[in-house]
Protein backbone atom coordinates (compact mmCIF):
# COMPACT_ATOMS: atom_id res chain seq x y z
CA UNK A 1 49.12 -31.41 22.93
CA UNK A 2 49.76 -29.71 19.69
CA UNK A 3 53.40 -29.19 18.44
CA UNK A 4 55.48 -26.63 16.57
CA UNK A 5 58.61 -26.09 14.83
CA UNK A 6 60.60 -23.00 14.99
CA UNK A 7 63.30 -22.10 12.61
CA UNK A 8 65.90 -19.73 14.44
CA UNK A 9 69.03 -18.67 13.86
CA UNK A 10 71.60 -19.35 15.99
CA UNK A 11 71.60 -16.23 18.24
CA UNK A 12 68.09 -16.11 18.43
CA UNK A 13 68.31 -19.60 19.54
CA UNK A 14 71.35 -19.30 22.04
CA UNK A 15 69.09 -16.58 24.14
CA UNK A 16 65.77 -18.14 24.32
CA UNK A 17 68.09 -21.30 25.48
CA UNK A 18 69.99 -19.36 28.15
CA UNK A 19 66.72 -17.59 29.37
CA UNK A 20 64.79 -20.69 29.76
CA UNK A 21 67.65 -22.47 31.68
CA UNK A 22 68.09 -18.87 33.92
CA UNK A 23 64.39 -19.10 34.92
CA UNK A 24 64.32 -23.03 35.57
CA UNK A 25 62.28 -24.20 32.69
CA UNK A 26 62.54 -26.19 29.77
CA UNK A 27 62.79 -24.42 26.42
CA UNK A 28 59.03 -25.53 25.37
CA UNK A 29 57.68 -24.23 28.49
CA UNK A 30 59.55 -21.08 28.56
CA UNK A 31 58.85 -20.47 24.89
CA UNK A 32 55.17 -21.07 25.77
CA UNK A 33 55.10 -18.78 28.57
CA UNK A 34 56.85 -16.25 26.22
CA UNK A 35 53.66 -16.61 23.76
CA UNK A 36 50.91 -16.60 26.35
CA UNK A 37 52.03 -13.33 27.70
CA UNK A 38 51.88 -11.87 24.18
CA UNK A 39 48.65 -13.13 23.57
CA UNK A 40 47.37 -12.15 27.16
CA UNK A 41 48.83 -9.04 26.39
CA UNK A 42 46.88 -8.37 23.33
CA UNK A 43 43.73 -9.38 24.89
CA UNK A 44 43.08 -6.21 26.46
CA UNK A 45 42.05 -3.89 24.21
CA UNK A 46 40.20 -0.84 25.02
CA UNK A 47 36.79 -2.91 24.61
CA UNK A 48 37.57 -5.56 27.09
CA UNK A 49 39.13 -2.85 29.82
CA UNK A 50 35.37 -0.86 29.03
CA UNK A 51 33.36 -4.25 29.51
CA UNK A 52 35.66 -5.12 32.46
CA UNK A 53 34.67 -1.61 33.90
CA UNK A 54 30.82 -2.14 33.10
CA UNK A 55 31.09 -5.46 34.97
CA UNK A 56 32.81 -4.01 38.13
CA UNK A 57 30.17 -0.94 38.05
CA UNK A 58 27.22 -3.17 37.86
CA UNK A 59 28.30 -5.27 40.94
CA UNK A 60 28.61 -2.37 43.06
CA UNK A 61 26.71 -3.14 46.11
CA UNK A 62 24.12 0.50 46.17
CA UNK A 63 25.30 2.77 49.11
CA UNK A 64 22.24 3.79 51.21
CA UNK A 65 24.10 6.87 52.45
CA UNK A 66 23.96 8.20 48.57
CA UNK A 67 21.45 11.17 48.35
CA UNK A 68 21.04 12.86 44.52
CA UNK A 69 22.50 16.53 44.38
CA UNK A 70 19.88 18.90 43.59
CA UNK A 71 19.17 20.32 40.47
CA UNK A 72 20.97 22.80 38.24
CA UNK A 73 18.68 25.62 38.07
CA UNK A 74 18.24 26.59 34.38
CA UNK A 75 20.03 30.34 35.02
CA UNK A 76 23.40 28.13 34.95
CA UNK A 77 22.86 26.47 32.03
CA UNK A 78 23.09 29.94 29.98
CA UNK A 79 26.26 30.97 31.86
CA UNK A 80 27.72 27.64 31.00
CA UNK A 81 27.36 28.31 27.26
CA UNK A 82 29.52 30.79 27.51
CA UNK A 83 32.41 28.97 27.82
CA UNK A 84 31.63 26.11 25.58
């Protein structure tokens, strides 16, 4: 398990203390926790939430009920130009 030093003043200090002892951990694994959710946090970026999307599309199971709409006849197309 890797290690790290933090240099923090002493109200910076005094909080992260008091927080880890109100939430029943010790101060490494409540700073931890503290870092993990700003990493997690980070993580989803607009690309992942997209992908995540894609992947939750594309195991759909296909609804047998679905029937296509039929086509636009080419008369609306010209009235929808107008308000382009």
């Amino acid at each position: 398990m890797s290690q790290l030093s933090l240099y923090l003043d002493n109200d910076t200090f005094s909080k992260l203390s008091s927080a880890a002892k109100e939430n029943g951990q010790s101060l490494s694994r409540y700073t931890a926790a503290i870092i993990d959710e700003h990493f997690s946090a980070k993580a989803h970026t607009d690309e992942e939430v997209w992908h995540t999307l894609r992947e939750l599309y594309d195991s759909a199971k296909p609804d047998e009920t679905f029937t296509e709409p039929p086509e636009i006849p080419w008369e609306f197309n010209r009235l929808m130009e107008n308000f382009e």
